[in-house]
N, C-alpha and C. Protein backbone atom coordinates (compact mmCIF):
# COMPACT_ATOMS: atom_id res chain seq x y z
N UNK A 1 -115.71 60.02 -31.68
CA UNK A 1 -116.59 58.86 -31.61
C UNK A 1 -116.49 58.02 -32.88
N UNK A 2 -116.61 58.83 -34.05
CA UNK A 2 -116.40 57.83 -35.36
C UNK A 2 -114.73 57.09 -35.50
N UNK A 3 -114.13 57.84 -34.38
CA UNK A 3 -112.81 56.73 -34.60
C UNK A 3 -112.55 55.66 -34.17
N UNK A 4 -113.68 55.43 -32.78
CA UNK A 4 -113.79 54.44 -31.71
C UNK A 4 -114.90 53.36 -32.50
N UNK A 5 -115.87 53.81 -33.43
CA UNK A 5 -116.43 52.94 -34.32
C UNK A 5 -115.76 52.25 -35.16
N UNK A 6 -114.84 53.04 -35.48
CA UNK A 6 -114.03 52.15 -36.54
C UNK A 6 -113.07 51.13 -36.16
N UNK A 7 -112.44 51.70 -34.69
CA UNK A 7 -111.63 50.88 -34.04
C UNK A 7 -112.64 49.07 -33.80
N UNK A 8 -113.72 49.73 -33.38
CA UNK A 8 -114.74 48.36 -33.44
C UNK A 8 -114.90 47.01 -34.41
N UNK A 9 -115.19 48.31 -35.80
CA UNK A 9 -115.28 47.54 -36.80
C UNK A 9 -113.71 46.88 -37.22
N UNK A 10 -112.47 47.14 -36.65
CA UNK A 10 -111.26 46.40 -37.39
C UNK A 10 -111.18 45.11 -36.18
N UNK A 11 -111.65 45.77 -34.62
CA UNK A 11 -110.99 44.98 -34.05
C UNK A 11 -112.32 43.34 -34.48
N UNK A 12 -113.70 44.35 -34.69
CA UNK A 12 -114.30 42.89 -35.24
C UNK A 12 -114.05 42.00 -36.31
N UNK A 13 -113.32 42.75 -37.21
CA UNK A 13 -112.79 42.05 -38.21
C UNK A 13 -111.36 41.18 -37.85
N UNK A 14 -110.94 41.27 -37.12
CA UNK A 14 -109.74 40.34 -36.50
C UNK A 14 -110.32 39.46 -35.64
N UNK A 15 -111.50 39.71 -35.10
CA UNK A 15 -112.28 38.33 -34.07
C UNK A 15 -112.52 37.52 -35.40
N UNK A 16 -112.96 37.98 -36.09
CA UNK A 16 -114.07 36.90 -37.22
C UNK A 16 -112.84 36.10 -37.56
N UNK A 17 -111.82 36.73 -38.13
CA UNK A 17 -110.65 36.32 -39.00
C UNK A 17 -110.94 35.97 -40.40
N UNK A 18 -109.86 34.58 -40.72
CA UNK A 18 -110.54 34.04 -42.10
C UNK A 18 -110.82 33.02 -42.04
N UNK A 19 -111.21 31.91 -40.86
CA UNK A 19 -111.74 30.51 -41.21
C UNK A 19 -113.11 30.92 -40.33
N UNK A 20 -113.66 29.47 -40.27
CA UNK A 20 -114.96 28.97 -39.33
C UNK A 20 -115.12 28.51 -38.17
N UNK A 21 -115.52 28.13 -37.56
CA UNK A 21 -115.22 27.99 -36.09
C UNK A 21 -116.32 29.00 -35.21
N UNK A 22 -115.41 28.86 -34.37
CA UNK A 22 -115.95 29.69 -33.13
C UNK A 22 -115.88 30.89 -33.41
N UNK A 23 -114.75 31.25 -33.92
CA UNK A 23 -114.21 33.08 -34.02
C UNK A 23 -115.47 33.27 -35.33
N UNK A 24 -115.48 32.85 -36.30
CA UNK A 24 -116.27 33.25 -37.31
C UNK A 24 -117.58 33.13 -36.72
N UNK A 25 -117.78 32.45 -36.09
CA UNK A 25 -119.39 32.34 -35.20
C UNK A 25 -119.49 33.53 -34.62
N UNK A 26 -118.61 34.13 -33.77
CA UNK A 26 -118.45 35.30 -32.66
C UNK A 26 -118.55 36.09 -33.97
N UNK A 27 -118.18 36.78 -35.08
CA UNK A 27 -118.10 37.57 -36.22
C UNK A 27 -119.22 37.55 -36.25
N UNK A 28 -120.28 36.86 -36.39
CA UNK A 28 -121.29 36.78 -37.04
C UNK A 28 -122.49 37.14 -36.41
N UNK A 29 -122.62 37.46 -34.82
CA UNK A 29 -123.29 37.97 -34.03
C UNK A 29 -123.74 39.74 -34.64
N UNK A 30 -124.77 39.70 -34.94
CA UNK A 30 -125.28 40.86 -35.63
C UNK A 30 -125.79 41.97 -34.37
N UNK A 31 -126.03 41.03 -33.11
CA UNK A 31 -126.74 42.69 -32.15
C UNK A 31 -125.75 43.46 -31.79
N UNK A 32 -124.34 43.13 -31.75
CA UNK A 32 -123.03 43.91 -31.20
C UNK A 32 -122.79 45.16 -32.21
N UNK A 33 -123.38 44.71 -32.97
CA UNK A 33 -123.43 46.24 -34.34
C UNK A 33 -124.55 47.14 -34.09
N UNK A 34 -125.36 46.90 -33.23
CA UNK A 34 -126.46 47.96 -32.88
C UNK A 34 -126.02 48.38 -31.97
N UNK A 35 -124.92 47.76 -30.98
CA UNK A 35 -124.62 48.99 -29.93
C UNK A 35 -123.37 49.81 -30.32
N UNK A 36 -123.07 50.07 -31.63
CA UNK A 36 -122.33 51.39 -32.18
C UNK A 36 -123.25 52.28 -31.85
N UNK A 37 -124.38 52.39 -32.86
CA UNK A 37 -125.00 53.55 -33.15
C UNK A 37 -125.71 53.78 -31.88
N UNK A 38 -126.10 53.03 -31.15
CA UNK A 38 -127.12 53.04 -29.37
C UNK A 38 -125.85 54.05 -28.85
N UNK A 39 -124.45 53.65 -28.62
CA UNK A 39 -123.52 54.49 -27.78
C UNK A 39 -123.26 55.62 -28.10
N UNK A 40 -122.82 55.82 -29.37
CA UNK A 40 -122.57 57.15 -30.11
C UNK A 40 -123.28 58.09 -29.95
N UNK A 41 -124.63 57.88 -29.62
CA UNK A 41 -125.81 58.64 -29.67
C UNK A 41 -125.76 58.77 -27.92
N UNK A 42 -125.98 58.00 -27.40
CA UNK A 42 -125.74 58.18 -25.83
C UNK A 42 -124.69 58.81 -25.29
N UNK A 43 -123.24 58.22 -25.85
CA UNK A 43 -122.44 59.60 -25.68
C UNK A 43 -122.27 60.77 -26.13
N UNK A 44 -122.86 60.68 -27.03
CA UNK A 44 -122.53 62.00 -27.64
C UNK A 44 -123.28 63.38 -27.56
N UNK A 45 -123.01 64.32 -27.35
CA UNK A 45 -123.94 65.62 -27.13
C UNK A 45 -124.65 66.25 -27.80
N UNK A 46 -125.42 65.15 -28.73
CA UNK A 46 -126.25 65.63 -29.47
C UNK A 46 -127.60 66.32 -28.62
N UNK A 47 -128.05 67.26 -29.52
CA UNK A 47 -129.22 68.34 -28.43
C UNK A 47 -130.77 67.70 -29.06
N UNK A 48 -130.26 67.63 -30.22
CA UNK A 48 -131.65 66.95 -30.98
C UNK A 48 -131.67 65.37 -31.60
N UNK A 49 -132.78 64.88 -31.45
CA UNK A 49 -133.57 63.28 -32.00
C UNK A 49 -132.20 63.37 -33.20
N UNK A 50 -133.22 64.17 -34.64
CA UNK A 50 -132.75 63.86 -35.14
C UNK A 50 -130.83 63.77 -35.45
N UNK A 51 -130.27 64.64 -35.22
CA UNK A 51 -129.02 64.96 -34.84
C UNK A 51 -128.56 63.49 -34.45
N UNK A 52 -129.17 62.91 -33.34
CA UNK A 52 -128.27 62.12 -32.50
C UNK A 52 -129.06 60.33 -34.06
N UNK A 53 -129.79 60.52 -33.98
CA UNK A 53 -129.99 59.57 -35.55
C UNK A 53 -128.76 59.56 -36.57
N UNK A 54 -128.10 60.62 -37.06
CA UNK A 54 -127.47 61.34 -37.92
C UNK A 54 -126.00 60.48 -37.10
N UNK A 55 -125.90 61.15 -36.17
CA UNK A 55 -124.97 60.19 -35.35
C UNK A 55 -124.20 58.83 -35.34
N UNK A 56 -125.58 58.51 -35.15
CA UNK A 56 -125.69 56.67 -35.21
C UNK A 56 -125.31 56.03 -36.16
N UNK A 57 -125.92 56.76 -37.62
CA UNK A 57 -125.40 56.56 -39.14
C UNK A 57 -124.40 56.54 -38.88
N UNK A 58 -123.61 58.10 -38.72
CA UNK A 58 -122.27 57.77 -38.97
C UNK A 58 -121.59 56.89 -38.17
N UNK A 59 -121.61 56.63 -37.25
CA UNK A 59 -120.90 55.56 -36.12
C UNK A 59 -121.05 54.32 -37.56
N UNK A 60 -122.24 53.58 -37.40
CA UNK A 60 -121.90 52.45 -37.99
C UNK A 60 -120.84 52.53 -39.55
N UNK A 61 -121.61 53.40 -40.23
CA UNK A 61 -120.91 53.53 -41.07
C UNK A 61 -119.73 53.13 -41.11
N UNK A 62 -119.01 54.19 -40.52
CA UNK A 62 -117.48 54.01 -39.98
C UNK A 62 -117.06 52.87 -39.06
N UNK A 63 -118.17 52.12 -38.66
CA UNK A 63 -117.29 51.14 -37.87
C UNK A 63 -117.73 49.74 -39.51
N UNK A 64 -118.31 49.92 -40.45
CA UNK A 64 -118.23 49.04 -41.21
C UNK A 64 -116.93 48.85 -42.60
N UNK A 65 -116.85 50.41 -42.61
CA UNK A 65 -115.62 50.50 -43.16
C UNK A 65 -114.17 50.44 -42.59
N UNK A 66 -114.10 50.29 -41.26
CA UNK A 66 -113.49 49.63 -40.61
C UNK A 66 -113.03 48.32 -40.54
N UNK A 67 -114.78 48.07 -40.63
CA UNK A 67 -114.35 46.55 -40.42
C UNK A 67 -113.84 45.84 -42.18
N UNK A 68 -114.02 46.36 -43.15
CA UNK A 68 -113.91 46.13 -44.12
C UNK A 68 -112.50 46.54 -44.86
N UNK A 69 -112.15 47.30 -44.28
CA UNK A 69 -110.72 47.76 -44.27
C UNK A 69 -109.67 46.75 -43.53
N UNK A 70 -109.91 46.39 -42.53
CA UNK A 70 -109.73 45.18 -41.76
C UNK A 70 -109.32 44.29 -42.34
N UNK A 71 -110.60 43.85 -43.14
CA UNK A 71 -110.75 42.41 -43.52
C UNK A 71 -109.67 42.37 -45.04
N UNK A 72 -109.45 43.59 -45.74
CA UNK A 72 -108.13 43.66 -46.77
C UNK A 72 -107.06 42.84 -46.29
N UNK A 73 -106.95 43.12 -45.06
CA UNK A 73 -105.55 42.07 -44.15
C UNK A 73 -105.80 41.37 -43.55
N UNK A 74 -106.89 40.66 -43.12
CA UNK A 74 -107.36 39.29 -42.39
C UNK A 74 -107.95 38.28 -43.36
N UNK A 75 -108.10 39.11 -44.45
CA UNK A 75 -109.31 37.64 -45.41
C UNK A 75 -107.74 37.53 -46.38
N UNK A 76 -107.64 36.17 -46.66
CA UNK A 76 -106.92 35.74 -48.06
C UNK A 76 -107.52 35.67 -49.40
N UNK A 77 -107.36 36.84 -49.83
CA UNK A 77 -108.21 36.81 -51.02
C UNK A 77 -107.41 37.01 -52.16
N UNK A 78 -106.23 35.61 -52.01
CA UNK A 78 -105.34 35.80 -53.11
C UNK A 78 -104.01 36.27 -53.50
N UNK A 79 -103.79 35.90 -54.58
CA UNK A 79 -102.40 36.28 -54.92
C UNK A 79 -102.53 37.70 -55.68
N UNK A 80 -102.70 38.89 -55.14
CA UNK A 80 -102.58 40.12 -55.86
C UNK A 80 -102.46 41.28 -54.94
N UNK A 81 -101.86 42.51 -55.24
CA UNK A 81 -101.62 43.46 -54.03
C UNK A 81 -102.71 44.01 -53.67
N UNK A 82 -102.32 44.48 -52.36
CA UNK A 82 -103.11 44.83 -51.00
C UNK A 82 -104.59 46.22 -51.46
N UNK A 83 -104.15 46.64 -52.88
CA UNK A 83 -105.35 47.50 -53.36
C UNK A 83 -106.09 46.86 -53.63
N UNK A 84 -106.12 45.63 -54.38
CA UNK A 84 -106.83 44.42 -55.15
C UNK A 84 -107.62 44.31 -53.90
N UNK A 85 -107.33 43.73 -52.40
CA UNK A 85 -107.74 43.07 -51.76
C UNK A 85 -108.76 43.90 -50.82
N UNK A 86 -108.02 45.33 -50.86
CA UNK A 86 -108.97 46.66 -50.37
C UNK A 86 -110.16 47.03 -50.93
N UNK A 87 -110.18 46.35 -52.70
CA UNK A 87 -111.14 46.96 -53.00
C UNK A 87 -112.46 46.15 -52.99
N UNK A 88 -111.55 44.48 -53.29
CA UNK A 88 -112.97 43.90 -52.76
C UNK A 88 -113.36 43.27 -51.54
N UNK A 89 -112.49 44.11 -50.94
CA UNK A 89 -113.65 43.71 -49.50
C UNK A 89 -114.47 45.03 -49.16
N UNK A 90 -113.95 46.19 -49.75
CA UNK A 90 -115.06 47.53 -49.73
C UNK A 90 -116.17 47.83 -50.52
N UNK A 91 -115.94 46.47 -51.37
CA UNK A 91 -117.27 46.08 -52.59
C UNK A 91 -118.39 45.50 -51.54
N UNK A 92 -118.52 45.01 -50.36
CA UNK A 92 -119.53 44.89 -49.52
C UNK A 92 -119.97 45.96 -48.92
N UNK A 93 -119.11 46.69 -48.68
CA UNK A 93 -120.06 48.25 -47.36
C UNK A 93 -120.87 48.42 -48.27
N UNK A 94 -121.37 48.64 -49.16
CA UNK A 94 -122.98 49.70 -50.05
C UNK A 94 -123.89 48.01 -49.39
N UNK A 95 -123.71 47.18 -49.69
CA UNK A 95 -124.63 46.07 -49.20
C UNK A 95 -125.37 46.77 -47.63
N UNK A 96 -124.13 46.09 -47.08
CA UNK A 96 -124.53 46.49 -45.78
C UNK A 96 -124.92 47.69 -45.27
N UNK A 97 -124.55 48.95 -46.00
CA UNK A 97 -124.72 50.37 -46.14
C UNK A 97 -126.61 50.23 -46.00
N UNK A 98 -126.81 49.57 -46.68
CA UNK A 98 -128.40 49.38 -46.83
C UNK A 98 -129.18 48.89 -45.58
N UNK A 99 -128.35 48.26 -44.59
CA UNK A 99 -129.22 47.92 -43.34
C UNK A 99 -128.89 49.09 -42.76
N UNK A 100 -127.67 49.89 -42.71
CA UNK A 100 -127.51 50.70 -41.80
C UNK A 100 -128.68 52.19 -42.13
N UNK A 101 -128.57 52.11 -43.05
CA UNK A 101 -129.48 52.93 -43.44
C UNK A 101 -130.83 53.14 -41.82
N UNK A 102 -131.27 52.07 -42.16
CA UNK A 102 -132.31 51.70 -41.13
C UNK A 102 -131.53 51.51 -39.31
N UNK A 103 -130.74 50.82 -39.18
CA UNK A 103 -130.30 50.42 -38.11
C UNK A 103 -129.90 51.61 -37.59
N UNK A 104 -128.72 52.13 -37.75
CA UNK A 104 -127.83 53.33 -37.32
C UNK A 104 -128.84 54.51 -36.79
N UNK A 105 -129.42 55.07 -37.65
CA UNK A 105 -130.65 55.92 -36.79
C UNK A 105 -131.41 55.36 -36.08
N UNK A 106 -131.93 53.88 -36.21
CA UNK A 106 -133.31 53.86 -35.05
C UNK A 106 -132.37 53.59 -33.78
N UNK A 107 -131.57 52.83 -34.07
CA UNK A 107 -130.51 52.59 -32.32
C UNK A 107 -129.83 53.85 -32.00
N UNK A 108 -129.44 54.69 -32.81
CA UNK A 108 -128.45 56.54 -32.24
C UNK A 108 -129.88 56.84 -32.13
N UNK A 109 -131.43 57.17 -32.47
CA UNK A 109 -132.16 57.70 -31.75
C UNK A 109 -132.81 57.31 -30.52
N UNK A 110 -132.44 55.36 -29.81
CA UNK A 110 -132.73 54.86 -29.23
C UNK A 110 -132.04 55.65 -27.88
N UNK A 111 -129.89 55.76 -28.54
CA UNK A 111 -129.46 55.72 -27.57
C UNK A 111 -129.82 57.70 -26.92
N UNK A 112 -130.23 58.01 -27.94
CA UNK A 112 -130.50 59.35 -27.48
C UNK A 112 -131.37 59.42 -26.52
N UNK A 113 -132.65 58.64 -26.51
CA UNK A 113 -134.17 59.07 -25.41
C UNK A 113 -133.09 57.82 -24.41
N UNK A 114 -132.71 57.22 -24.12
CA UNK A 114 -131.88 56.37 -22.98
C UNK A 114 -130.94 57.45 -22.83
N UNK A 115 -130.23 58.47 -23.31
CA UNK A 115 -129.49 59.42 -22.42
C UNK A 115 -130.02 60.58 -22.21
N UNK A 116 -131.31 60.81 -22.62
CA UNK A 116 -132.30 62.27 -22.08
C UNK A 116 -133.21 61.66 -20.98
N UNK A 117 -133.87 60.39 -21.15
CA UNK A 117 -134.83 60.05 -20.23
C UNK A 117 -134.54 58.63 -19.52
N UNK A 118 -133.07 58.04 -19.90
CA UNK A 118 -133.31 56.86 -18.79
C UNK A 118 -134.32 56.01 -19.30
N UNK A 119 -134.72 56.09 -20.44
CA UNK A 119 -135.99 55.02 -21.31
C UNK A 119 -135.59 53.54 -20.95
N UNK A 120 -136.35 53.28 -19.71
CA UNK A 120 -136.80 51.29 -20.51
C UNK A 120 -136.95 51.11 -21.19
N UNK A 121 -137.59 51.79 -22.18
CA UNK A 121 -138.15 50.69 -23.48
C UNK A 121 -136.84 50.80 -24.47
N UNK A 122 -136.24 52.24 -24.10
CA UNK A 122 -134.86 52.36 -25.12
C UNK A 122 -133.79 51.16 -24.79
N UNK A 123 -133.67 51.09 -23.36
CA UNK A 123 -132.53 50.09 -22.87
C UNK A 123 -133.42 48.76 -22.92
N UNK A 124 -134.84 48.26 -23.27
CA UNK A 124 -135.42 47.00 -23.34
C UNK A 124 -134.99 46.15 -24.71
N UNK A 125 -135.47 47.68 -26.07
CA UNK A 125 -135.09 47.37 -27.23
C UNK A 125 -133.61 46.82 -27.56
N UNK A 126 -132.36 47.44 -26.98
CA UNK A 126 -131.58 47.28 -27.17
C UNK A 126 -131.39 45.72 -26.61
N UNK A 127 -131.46 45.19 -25.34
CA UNK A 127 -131.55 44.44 -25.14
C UNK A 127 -131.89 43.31 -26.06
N UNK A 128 -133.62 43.50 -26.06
CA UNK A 128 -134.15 42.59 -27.18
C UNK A 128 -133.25 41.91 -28.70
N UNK A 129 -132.77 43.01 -28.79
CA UNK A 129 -131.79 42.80 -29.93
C UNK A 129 -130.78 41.35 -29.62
N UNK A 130 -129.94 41.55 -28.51
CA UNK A 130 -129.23 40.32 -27.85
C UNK A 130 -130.39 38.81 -27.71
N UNK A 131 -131.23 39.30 -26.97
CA UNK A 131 -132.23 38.54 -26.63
C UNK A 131 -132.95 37.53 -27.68
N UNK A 132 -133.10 37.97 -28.80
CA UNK A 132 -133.97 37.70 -29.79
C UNK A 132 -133.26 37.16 -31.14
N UNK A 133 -131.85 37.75 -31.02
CA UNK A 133 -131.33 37.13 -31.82
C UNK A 133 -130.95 35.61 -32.02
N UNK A 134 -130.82 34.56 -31.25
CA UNK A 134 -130.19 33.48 -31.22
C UNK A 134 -131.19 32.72 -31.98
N UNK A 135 -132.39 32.89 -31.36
CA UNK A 135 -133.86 32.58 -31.78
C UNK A 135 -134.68 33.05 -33.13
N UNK A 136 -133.81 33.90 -33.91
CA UNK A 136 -133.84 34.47 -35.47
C UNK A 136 -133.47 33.90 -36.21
N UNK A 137 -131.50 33.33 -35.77
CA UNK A 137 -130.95 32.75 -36.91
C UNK A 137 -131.25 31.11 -36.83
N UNK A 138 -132.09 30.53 -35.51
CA UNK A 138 -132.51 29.37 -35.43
C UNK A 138 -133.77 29.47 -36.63
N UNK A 139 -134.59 30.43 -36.21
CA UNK A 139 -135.43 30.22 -37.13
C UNK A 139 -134.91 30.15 -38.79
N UNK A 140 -134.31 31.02 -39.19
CA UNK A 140 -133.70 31.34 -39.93
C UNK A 140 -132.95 30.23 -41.14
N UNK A 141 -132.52 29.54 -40.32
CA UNK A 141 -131.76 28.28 -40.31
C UNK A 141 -133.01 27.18 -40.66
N UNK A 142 -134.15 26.92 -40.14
CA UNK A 142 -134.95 26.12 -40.34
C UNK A 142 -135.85 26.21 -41.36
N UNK A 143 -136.25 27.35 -41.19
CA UNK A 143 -137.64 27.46 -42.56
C UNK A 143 -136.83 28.39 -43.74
N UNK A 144 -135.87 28.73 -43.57
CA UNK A 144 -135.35 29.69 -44.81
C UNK A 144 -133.85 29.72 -45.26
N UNK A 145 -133.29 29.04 -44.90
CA UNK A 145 -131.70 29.00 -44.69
C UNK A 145 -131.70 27.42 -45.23
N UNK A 146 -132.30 26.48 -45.88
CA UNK A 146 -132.30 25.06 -46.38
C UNK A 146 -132.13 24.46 -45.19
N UNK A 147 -132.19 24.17 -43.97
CA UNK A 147 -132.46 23.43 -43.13
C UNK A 147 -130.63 22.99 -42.44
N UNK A 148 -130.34 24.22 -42.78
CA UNK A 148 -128.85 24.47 -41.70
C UNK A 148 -129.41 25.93 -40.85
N UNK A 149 -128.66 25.89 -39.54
CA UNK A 149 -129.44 26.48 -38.88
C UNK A 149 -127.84 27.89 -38.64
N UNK A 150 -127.10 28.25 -39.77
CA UNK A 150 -125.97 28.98 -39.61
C UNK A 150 -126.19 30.30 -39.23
N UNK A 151 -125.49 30.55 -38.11
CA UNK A 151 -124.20 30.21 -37.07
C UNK A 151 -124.95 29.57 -35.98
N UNK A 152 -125.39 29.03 -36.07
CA UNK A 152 -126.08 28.39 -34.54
C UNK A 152 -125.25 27.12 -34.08
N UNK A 153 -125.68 26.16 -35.47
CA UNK A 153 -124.92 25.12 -34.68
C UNK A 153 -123.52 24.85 -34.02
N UNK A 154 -123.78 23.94 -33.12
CA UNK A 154 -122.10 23.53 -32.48
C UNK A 154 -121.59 24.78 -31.01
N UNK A 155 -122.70 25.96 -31.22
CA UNK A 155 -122.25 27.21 -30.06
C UNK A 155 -123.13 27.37 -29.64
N UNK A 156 -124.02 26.64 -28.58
CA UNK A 156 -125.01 27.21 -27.80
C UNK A 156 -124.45 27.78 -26.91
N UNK A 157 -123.36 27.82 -25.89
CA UNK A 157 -122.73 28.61 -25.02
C UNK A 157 -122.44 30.20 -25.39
N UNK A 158 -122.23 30.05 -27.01
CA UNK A 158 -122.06 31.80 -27.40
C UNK A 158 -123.46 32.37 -27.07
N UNK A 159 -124.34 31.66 -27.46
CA UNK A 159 -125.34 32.15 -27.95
C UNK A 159 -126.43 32.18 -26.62
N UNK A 160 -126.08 31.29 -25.56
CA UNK A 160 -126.73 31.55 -24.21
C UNK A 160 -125.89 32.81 -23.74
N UNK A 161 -125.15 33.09 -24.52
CA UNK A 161 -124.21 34.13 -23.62
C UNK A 161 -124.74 35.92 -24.03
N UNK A 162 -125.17 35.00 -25.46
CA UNK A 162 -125.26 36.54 -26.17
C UNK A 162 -126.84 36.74 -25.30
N UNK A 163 -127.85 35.64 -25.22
CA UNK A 163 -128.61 36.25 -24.75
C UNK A 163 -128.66 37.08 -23.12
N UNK A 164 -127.39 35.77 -22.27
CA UNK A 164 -127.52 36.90 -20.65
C UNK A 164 -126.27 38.04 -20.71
N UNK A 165 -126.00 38.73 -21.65
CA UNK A 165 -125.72 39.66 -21.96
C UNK A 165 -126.51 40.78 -22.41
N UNK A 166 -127.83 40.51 -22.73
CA UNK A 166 -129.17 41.15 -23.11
C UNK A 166 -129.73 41.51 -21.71
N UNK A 167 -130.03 40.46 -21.14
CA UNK A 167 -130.58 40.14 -20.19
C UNK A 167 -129.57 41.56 -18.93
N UNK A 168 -128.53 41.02 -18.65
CA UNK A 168 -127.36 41.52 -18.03
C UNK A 168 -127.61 43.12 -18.21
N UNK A 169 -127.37 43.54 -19.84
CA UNK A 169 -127.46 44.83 -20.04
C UNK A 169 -128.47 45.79 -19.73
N UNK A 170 -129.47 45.40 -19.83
CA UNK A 170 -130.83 45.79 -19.43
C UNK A 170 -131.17 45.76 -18.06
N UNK A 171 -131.04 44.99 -17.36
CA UNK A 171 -129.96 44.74 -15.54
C UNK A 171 -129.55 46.28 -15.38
N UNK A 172 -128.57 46.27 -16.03
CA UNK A 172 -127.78 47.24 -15.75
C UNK A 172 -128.39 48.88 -15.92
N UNK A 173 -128.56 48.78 -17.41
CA UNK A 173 -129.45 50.04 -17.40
C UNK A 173 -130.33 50.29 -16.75
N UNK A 174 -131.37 49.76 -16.65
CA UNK A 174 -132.92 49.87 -15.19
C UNK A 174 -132.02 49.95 -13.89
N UNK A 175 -130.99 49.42 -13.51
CA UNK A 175 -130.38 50.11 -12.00
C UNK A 175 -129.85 51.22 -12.27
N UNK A 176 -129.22 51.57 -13.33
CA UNK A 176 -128.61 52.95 -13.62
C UNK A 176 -129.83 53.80 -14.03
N UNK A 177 -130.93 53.86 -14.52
CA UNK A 177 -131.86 54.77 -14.57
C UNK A 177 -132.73 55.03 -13.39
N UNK A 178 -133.08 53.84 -12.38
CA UNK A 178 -133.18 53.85 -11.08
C UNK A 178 -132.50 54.84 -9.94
N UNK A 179 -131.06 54.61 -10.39
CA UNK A 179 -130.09 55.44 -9.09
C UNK A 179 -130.29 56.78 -10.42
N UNK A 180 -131.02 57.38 -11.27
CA UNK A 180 -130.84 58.54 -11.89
C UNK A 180 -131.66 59.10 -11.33
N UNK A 181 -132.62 58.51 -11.27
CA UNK A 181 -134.07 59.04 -11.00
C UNK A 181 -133.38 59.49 -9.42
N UNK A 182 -133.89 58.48 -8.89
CA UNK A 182 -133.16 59.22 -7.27
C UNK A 182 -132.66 60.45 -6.90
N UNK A 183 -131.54 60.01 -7.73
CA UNK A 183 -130.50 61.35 -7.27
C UNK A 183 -131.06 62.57 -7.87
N UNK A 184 -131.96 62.41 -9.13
CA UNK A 184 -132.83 63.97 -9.51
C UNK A 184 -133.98 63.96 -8.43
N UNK A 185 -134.13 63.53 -8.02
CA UNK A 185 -135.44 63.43 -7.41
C UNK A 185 -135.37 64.87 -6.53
N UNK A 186 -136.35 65.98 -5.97
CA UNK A 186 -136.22 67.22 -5.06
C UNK A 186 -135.91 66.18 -3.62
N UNK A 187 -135.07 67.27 -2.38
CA UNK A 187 -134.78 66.82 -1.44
C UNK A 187 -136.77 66.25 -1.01
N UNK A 188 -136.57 64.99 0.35
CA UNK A 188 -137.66 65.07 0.68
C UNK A 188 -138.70 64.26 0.22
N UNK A 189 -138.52 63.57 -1.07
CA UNK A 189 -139.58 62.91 -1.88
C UNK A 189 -138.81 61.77 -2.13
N UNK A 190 -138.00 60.95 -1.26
CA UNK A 190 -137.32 59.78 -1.31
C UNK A 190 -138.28 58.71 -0.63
């Protein structure tokens, strides 16, 4: 599982690339990094909460050093060899190390009660994340960001997308916890 995180984090680091645009817009979508640690934890056979938390850490982790490993060969950062360029783009993971801190366990313990109990509220949260985001970095952009609203402008289509992809996912999970329930259900009580 931590290899398929990492595969995440390089192949996200080749979406972003090194200019602005659209691709760096798509880079910059922050809920696609909560469903590392949500899956890892859902797939994975962890028996306990905390365990499958522990999980989640590591997933992101590894999909940030991934992506940062990545970015040694996608960002131009100059005329100097490829250690130079490894090391400062791995001078960001402890940054970001610091959200994961928080993130990576509450989504690997999210995706854990969504693969013991089929949780709405586990597959709502996750959702929300898609959902809520477009409407963060708007805010974001207005009262705290000097009155640029970055990455928003110029991509409302990403960003209607990112939300019926929230929308979509959560769709999906409530019919898949639906047909779970069912099929556990004793003969007779259909």
């Amino acid at each position: 599982m931590l290899g398929l995180a990492a595969a995440f984090g390089m192949a996200s680091a080749c979406v972003k690339g090194n200019g602005g645009g659209m691709r760096d817009a798509i880079g910059n979508i922050s809920a696609v990094w909560l469903l590392v640690p949500f899956l890892a934890a859902a797939a994975g056979g962890a028996r306990r909460l905390t365990t499958a938390a522990l999980a989640g850490l590591a997933a992101t982790l590894a999909a940030l050093c991934g992506f940062y490993f990545a970015d040694s060969f996608v960002l131009d950062l100059g005329p100097h060899p490829w250690l130079t360029d490894l090391a400062l783009t791995m001078h960001a993971v402890p940054y970001y190390a610091e959200f994961a801190l928080l993130s990576g366990p509450v989504f690997g313990a999210l995706g854990f009660v969504w693969r013991r109990r089929y949780s709405l509220a586990a597959a709502g949260l996750l959702a929300a994340a898609f959902v809520f985001e477009p409407g963060a970095w708007w805010l974001y952009g207005r009262y705290l960001g000097g009155g640029t609203a970055y990455p928003v402008p110029g991509y409302p289509a990403l960003w209607l997308g990112e939300i019926s992809f929230g929308i979509g996912s959560f769709a999906l999970l409530a019919s898949f916890a639906r047909w779970q329930a069912k099929r556990t259900m004793p003969p007779g009580q259909v």
